[in-house]
N, C-alpha and C. Protein backbone atom coordinates (compact mmCIF):
# COMPACT_ATOMS: atom_id res chain seq x y z
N UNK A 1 -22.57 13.77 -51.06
CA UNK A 1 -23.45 13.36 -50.01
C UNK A 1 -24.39 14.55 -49.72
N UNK A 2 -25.66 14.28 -49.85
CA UNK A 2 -26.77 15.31 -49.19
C UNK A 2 -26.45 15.85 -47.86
N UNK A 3 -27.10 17.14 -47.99
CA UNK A 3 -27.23 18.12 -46.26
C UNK A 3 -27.45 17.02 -45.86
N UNK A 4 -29.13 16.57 -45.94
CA UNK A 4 -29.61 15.65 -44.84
C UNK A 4 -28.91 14.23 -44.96
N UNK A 5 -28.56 13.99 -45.20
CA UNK A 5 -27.84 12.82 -44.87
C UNK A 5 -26.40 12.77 -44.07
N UNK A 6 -25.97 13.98 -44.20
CA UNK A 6 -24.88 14.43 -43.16
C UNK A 6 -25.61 15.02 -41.82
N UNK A 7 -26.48 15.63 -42.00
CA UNK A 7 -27.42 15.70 -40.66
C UNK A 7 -28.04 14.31 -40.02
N UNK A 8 -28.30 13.57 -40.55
CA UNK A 8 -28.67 12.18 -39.87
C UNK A 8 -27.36 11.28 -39.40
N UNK A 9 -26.29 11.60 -40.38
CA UNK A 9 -25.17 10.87 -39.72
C UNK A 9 -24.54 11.41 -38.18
N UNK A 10 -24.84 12.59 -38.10
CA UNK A 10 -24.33 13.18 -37.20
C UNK A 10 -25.34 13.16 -35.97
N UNK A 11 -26.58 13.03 -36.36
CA UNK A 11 -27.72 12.64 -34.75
C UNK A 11 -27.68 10.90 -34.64
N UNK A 12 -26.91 10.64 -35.60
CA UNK A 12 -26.40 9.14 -35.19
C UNK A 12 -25.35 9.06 -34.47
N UNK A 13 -24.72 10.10 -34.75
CA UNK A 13 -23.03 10.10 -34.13
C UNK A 13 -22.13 9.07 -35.00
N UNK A 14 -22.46 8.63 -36.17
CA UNK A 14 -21.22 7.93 -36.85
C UNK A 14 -20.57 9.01 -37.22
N UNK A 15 -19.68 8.14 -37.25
CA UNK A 15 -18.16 9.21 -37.69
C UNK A 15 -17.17 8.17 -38.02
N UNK A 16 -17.35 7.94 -39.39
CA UNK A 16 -16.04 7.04 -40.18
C UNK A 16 -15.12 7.54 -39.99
N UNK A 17 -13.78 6.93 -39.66
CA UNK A 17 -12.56 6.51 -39.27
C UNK A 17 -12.39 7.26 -38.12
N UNK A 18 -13.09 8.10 -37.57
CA UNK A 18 -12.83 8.42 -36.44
C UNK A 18 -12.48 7.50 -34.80
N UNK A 19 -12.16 7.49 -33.99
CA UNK A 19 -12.22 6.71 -32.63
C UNK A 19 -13.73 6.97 -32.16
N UNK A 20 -14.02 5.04 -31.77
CA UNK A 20 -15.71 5.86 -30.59
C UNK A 20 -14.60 5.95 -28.95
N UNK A 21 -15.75 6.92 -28.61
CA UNK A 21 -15.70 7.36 -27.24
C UNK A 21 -16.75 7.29 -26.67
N UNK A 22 -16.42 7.42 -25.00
CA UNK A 22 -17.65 7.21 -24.54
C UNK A 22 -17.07 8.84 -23.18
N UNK A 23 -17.76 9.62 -22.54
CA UNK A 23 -17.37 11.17 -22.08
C UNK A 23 -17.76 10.93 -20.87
N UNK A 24 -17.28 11.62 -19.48
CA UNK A 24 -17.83 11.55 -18.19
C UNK A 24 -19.08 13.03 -18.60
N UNK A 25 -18.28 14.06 -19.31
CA UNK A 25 -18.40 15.36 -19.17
C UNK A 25 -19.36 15.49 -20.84
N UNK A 26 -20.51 16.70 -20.82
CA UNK A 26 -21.08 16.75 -22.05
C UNK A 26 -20.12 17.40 -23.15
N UNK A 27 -20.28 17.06 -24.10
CA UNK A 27 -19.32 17.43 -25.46
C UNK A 27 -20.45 17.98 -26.70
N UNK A 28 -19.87 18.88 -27.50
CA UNK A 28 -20.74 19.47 -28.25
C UNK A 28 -19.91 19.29 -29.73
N UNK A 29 -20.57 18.47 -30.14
CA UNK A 29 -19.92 18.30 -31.57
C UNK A 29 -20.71 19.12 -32.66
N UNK A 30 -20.29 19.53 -33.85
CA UNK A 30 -21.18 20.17 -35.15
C UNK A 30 -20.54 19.77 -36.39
N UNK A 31 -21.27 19.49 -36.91
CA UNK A 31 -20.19 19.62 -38.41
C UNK A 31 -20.36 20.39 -39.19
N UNK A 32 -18.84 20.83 -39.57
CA UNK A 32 -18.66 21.85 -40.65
C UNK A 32 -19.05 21.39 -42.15
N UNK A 33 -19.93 21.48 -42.88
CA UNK A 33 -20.41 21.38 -44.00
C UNK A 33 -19.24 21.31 -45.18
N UNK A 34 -18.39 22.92 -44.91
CA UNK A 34 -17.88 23.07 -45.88
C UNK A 34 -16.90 22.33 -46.41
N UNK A 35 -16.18 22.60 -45.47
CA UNK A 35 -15.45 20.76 -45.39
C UNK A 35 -15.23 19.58 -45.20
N UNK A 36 -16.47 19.31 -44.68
CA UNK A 36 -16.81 17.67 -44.54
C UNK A 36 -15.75 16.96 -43.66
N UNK A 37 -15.83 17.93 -42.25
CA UNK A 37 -14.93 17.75 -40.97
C UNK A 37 -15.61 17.65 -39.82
N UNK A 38 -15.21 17.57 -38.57
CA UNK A 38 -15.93 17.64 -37.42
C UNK A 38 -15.31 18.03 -36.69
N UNK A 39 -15.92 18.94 -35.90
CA UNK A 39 -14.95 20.01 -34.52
C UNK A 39 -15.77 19.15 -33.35
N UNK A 40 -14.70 19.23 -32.92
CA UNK A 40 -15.29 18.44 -31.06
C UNK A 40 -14.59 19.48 -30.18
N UNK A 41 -15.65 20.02 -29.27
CA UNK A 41 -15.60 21.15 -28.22
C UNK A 41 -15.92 20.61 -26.77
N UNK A 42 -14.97 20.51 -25.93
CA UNK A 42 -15.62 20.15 -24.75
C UNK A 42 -15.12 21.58 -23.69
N UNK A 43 -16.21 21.20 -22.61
CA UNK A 43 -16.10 22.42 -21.70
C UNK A 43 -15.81 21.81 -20.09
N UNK A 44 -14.82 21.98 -19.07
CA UNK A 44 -14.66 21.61 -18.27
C UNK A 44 -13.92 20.26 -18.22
N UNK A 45 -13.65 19.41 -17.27
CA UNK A 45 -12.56 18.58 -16.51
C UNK A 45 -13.41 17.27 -17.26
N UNK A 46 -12.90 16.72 -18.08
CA UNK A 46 -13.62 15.16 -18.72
C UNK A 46 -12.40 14.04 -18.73
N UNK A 47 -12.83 13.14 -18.83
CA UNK A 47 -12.25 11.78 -18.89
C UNK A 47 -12.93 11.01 -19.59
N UNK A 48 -12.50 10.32 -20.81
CA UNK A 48 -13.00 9.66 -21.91
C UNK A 48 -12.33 8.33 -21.86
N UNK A 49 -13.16 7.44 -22.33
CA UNK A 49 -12.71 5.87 -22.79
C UNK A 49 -12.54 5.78 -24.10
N UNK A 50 -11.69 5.27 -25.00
CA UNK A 50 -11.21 5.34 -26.24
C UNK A 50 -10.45 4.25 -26.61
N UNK A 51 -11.55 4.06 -28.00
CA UNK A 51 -11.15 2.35 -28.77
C UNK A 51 -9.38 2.62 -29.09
N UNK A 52 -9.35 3.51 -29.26
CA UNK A 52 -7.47 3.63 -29.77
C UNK A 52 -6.31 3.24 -28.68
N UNK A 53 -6.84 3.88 -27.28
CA UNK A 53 -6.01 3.36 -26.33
C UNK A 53 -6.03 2.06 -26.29
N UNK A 54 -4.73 1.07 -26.10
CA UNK A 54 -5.54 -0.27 -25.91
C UNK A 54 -5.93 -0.74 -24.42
N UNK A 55 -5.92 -1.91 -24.49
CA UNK A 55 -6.73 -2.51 -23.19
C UNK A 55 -5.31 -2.74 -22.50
N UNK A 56 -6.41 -2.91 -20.99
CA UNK A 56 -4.99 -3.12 -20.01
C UNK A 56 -4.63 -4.92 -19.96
N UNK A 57 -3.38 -5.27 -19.45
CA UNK A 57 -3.18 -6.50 -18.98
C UNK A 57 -3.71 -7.12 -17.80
N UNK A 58 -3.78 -8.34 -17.69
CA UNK A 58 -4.37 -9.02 -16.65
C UNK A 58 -2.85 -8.68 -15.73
N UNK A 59 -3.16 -8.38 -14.43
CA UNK A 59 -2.06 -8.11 -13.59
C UNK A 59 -1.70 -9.81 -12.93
N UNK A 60 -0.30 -9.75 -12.27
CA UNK A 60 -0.19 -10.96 -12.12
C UNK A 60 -0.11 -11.05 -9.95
N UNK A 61 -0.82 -11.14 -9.35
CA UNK A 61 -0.66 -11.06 -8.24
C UNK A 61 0.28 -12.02 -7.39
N UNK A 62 1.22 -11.48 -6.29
CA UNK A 62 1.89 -12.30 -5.40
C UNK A 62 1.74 -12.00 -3.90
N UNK A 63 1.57 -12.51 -3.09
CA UNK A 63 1.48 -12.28 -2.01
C UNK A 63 2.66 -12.55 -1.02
N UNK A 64 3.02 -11.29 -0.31
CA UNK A 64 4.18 -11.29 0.14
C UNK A 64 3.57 -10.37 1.36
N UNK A 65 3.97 -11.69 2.96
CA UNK A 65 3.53 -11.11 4.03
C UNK A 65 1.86 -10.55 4.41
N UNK A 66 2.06 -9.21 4.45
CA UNK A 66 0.23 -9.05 4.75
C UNK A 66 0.35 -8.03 3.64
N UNK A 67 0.82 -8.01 2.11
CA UNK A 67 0.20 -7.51 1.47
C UNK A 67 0.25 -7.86 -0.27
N UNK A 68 -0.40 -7.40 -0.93
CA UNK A 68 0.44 -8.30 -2.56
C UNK A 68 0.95 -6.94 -3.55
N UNK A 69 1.43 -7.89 -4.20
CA UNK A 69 2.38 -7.16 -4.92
C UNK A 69 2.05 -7.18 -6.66
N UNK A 70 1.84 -6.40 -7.28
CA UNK A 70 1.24 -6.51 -8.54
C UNK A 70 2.29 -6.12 -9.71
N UNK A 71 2.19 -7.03 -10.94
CA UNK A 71 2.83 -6.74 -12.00
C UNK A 71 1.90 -6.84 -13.18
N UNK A 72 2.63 -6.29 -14.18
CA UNK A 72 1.88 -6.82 -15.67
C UNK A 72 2.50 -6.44 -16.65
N UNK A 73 1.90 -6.56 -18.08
CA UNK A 73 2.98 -6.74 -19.07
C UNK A 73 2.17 -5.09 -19.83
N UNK A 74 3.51 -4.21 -20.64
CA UNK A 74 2.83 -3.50 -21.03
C UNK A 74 1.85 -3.33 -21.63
N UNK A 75 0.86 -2.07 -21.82
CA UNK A 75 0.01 -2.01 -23.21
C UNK A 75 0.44 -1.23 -24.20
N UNK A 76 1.01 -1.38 -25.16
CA UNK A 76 1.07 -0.72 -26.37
C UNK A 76 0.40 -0.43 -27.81
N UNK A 77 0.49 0.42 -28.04
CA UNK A 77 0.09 1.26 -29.37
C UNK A 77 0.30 0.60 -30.69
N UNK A 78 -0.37 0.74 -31.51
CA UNK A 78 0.13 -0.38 -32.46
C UNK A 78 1.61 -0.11 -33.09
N UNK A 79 1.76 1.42 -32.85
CA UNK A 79 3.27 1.39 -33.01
C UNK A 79 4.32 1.20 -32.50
N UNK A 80 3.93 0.21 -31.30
CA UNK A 80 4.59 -0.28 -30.31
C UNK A 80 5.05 0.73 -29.12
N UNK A 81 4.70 1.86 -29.05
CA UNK A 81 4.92 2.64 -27.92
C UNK A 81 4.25 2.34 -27.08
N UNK A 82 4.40 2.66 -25.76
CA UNK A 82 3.57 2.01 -24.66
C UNK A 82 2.99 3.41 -24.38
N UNK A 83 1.72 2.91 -23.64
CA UNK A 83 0.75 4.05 -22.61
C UNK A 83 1.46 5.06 -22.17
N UNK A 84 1.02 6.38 -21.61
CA UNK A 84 1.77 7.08 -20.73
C UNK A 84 1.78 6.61 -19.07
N UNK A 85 0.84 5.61 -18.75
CA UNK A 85 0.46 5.63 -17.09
C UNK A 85 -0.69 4.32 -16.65
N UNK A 86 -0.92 4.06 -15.70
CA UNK A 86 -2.10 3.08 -15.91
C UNK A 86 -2.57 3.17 -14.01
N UNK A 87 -3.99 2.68 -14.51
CA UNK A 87 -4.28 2.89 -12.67
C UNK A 87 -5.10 1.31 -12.43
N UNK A 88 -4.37 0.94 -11.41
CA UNK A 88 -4.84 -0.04 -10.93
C UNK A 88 -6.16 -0.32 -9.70
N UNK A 89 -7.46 -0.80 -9.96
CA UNK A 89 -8.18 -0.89 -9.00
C UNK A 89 -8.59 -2.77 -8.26
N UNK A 90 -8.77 -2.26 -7.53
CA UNK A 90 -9.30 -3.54 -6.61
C UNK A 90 -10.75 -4.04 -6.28
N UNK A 91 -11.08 -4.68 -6.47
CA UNK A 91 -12.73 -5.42 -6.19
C UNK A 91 -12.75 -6.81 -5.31
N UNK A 92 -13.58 -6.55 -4.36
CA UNK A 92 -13.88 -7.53 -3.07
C UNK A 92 -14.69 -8.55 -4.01
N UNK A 93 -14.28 -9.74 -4.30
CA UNK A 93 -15.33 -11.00 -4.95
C UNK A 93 -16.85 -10.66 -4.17
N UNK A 94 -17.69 -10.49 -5.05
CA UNK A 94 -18.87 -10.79 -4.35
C UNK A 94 -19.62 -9.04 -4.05
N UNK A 95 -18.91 -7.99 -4.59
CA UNK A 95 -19.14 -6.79 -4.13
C UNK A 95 -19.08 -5.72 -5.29
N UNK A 96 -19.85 -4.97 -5.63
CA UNK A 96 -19.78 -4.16 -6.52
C UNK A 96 -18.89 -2.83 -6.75
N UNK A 97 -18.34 -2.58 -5.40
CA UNK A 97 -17.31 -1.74 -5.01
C UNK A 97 -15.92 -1.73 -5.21
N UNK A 98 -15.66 -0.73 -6.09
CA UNK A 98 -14.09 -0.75 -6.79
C UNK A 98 -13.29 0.46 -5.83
N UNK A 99 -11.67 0.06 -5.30
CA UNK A 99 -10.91 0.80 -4.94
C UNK A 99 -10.18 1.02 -5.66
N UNK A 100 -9.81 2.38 -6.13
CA UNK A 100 -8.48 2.56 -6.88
C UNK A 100 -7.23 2.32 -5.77
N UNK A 101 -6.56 1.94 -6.23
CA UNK A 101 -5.24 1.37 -5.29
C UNK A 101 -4.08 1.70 -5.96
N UNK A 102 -3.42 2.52 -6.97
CA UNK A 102 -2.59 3.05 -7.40
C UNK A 102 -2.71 3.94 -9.02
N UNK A 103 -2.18 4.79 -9.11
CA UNK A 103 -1.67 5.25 -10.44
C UNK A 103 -0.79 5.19 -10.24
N UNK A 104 0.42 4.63 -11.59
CA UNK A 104 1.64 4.75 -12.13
C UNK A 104 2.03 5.08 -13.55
N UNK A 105 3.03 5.31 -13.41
CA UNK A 105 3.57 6.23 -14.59
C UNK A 105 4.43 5.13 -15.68
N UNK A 106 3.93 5.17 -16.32
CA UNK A 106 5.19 4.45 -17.38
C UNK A 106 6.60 4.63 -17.44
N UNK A 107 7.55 4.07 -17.41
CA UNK A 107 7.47 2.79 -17.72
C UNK A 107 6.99 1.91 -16.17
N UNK A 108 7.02 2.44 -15.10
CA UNK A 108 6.93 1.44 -14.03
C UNK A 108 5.33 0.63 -14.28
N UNK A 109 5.23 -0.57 -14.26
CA UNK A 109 4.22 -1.65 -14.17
C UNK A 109 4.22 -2.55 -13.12
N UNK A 110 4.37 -1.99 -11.77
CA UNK A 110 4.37 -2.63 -10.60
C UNK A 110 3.41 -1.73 -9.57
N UNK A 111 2.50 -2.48 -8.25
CA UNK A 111 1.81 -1.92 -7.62
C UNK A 111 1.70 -2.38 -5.89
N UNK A 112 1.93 -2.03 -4.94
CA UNK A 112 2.12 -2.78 -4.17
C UNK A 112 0.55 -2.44 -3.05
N UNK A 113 -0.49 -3.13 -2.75
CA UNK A 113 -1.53 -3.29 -1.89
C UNK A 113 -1.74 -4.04 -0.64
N UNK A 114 -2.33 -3.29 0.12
CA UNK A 114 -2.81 -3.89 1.37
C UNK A 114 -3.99 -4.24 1.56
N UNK A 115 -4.66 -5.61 0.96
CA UNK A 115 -5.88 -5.25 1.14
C UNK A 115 -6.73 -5.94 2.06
N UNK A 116 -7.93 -6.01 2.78
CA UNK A 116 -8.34 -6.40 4.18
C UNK A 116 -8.32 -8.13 4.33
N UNK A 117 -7.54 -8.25 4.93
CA UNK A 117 -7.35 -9.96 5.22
C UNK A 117 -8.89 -10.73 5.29
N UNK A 118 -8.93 -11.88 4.81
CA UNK A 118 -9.71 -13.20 4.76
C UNK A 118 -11.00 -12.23 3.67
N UNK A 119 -10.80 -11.54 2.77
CA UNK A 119 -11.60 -11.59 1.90
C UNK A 119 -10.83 -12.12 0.32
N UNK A 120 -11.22 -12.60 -0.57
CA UNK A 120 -10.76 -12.95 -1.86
C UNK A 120 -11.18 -11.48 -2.67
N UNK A 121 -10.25 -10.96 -3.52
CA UNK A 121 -10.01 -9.79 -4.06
C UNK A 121 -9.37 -10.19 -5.59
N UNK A 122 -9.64 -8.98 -6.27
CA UNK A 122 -9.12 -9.27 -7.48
C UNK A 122 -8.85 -7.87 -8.07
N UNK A 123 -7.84 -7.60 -8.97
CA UNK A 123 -6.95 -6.21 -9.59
C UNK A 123 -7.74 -6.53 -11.03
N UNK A 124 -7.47 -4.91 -11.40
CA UNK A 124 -8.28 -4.77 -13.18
C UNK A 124 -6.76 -3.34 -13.27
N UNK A 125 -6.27 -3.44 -14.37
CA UNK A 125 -5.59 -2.43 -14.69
C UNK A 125 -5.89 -1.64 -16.05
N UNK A 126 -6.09 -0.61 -15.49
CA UNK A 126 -6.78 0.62 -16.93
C UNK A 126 -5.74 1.16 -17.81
N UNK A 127 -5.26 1.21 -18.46
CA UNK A 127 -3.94 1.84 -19.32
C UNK A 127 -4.88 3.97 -19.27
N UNK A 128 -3.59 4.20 -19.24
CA UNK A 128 -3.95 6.14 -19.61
C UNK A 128 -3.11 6.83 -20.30
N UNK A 129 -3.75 7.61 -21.24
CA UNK A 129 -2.85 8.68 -21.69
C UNK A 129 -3.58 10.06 -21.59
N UNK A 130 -2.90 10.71 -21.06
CA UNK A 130 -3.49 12.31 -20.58
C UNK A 130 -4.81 11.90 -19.96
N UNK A 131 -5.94 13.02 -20.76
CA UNK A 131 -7.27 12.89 -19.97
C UNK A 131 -7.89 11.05 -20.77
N UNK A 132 -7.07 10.38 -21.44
CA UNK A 132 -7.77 9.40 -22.16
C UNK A 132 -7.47 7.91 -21.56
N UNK A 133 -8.59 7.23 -20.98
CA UNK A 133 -9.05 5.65 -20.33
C UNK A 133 -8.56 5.03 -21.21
N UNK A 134 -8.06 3.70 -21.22
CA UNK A 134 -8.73 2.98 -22.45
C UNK A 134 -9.09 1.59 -21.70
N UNK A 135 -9.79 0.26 -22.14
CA UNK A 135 -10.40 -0.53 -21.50
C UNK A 135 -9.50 -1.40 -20.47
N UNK A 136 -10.18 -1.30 -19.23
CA UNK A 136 -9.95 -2.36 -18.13
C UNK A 136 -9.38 -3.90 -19.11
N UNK A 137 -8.58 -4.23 -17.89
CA UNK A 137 -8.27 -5.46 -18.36
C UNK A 137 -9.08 -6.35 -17.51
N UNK A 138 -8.85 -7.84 -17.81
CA UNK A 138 -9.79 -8.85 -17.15
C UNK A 138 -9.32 -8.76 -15.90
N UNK A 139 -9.98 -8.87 -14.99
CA UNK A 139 -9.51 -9.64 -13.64
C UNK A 139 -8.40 -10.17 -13.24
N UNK A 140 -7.49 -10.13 -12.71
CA UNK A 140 -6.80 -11.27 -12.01
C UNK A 140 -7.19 -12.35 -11.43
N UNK A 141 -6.38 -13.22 -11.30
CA UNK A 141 -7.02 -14.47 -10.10
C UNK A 141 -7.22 -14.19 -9.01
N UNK A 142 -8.19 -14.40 -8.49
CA UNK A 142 -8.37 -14.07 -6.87
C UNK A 142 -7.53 -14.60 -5.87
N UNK A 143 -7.00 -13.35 -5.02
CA UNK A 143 -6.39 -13.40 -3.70
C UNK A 143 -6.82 -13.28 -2.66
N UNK A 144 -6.16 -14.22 -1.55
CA UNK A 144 -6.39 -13.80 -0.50
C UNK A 144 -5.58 -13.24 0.61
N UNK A 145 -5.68 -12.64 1.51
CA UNK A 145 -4.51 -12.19 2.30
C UNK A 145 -4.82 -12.89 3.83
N UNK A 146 -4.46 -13.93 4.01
CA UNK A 146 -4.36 -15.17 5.56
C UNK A 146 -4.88 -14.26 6.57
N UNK A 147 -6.05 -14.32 7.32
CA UNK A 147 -6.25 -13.84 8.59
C UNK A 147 -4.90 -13.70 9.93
N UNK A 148 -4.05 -12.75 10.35
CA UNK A 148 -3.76 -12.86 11.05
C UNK A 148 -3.74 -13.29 12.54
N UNK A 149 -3.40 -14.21 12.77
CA UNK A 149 -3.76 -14.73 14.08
C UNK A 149 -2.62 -14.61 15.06
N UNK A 150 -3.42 -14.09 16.21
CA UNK A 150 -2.83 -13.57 17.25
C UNK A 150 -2.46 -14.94 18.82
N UNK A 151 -1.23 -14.55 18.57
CA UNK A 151 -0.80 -16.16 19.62
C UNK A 151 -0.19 -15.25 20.54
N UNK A 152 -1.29 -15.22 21.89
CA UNK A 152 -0.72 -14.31 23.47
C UNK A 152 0.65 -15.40 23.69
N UNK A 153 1.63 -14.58 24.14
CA UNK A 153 3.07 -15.24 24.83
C UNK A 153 2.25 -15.85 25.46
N UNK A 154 3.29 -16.97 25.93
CA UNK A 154 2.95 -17.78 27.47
C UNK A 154 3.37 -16.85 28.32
N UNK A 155 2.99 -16.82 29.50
CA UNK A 155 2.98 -16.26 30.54
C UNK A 155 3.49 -17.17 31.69
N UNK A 156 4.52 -17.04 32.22
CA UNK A 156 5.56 -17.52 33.38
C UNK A 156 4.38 -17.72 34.65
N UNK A 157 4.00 -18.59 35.34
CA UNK A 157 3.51 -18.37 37.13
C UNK A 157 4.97 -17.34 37.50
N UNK A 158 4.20 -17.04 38.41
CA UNK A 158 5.37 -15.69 39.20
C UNK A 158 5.70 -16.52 40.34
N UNK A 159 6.91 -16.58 40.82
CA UNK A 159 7.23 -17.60 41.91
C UNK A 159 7.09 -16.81 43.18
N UNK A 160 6.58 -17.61 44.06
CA UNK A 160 6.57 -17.02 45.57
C UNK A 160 8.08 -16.46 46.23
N UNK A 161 7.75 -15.13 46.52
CA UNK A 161 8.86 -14.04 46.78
C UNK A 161 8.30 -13.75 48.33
N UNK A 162 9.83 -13.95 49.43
CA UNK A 162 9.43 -13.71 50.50
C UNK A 162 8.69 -12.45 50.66
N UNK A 163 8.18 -12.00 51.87
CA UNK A 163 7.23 -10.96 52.46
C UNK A 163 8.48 -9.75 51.98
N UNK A 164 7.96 -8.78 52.02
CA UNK A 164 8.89 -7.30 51.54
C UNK A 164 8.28 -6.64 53.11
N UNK A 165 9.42 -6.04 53.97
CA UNK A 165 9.08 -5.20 54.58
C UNK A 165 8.62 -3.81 54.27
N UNK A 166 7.74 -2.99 55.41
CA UNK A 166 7.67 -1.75 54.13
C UNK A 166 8.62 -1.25 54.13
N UNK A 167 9.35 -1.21 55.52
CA UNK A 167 10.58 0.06 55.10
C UNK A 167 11.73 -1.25 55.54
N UNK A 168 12.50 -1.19 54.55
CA UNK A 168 13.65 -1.97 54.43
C UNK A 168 14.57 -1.35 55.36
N UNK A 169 15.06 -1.59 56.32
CA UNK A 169 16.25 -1.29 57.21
C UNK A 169 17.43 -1.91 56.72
N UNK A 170 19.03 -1.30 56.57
CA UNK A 170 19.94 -1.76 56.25
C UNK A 170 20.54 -2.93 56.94
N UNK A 171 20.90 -3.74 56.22
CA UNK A 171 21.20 -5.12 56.82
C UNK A 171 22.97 -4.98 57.03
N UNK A 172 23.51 -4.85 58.51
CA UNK A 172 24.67 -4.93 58.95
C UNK A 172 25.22 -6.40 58.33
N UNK A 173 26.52 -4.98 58.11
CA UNK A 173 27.54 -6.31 57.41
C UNK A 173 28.61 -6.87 58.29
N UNK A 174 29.09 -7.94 58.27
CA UNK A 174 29.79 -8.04 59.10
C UNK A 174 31.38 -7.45 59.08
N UNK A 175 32.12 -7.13 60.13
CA UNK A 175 33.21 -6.09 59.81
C UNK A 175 34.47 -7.13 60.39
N UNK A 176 35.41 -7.08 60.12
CA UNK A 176 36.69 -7.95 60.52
C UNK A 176 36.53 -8.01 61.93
N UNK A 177 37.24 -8.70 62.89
CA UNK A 177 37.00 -8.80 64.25
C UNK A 177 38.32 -7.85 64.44
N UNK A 178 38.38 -6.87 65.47
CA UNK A 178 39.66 -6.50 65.78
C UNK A 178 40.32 -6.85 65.62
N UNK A 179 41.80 -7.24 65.74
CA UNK A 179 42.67 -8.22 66.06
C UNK A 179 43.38 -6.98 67.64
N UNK A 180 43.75 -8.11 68.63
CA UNK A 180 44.03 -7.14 69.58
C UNK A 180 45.99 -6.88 69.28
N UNK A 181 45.90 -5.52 69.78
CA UNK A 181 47.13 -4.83 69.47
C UNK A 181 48.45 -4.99 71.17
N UNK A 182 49.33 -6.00 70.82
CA UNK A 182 50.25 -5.62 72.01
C UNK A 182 50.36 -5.14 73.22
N UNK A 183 49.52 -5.18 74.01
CA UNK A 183 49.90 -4.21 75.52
C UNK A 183 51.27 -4.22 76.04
N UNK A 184 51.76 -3.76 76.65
CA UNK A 184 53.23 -3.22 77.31
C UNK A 184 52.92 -3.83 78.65
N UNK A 185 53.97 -4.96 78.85
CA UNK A 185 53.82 -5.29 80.02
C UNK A 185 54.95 -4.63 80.90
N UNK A 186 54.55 -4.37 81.74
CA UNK A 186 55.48 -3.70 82.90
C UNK A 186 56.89 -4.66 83.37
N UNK A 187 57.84 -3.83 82.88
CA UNK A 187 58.99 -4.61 83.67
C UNK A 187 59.27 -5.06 84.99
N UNK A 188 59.80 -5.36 85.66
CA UNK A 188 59.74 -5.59 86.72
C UNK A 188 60.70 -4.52 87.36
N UNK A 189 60.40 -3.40 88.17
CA UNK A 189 62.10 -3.19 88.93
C UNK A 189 62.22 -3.69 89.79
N UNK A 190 63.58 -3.58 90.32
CA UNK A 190 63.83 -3.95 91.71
C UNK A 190 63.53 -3.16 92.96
N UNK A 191 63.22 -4.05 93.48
CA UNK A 191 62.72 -3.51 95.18
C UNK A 191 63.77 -3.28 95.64
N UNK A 192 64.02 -2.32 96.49
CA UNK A 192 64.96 -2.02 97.54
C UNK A 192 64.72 -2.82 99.21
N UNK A 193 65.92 -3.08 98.49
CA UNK A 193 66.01 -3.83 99.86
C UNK A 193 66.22 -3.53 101.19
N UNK A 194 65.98 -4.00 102.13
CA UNK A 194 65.41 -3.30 103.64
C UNK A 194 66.95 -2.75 104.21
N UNK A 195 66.88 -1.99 104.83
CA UNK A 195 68.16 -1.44 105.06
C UNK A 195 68.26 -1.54 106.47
């Protein structure tokens, strides 16, 4: 193969059998001539999407109480190993705005969310290994989480309660009646008689 034709492959960026990627962060590739190789150099904190990782699963949503609960089936490698991790995000139907709402670690494939009642929402799960993405899965079916509705107790009428004095004076109790105790009646003596 000609210089220039390895120079044009490379301001094309093909690269047979290699993985495409797509970089948050700039990357500086060159190729080595001599060996008909390619060095890839990156500088700083990147996160890449990559045809090798596979795609994530459609998550399966349940709703339990005021929040749902997410599952899905692994993604694996064609050698059947699974991902190292996967992060799950959330999107409001109708809104361009994505929440990430969990990372997990392999093997766990469960996610549990709260997300704002009476809107319809939907989960995308990303599979990861180290710094490497690989493609979102489709959508879930859209959820909703029931507006909570607020039902005030009934409230009792308060029944009419006599007048309250302000200062309460103790209310006399009543106490046994005496019972009267024996008096000593005087005997009688005898009078002396007149002499």
């Amino acid at each position: 193969m000609s210089r220039r034709r390895r120079i044009r492959q490379a301001q094309l960026g093909l690269l047979i059998g290699a993985a495409a990627f797509l970089v948050a962060s700039p990357l500086y590739a060159r190729p080595v001539f001599a060996a008909n190789t390619w060095t890839i150099m990156a500088s700083g904190p990147s996160v890449a999407e990559s045809a090798i990782v596979p795609i994530g699963r459609p998550p399966t949503p349940t709703i339990e109480q005021e929040s749902v609960r997410l599952e899905w089936a692994p993604s694996t490698y064609a050698s059947g190993h699974e991902v190292g991790g996967y992060i799950v995000k959330r999107q409001v139907l109708g809104s361009k705005d994505v929440a990430q709402i969990c990372t997990v670690a392999s093997p766990m494939r469960t996610c549990q969310d709260s997300p704002p009642s009476g809107q319809q929402v939907v989960y995308t799960v990303t599979p990861t290994e180290q710094l490497w993405r690989g493609p979102a899965s489709p959508p879930s079916a859209p959820v909703t989480i029931p507006v909570a509705v607020l039902v005030a107790p009934a409230v009792a009428a308060p029944s009419p309660s006599p007048s309250v004095s302000p200062t309460p004076s103790p209310t006399p109790t009543p106490s046994p009646a005496p019972t009267p105790s024996p008096t000593e009646t005087p005997s009688p003596t005898p009078t002396p008689a007149p002499s």
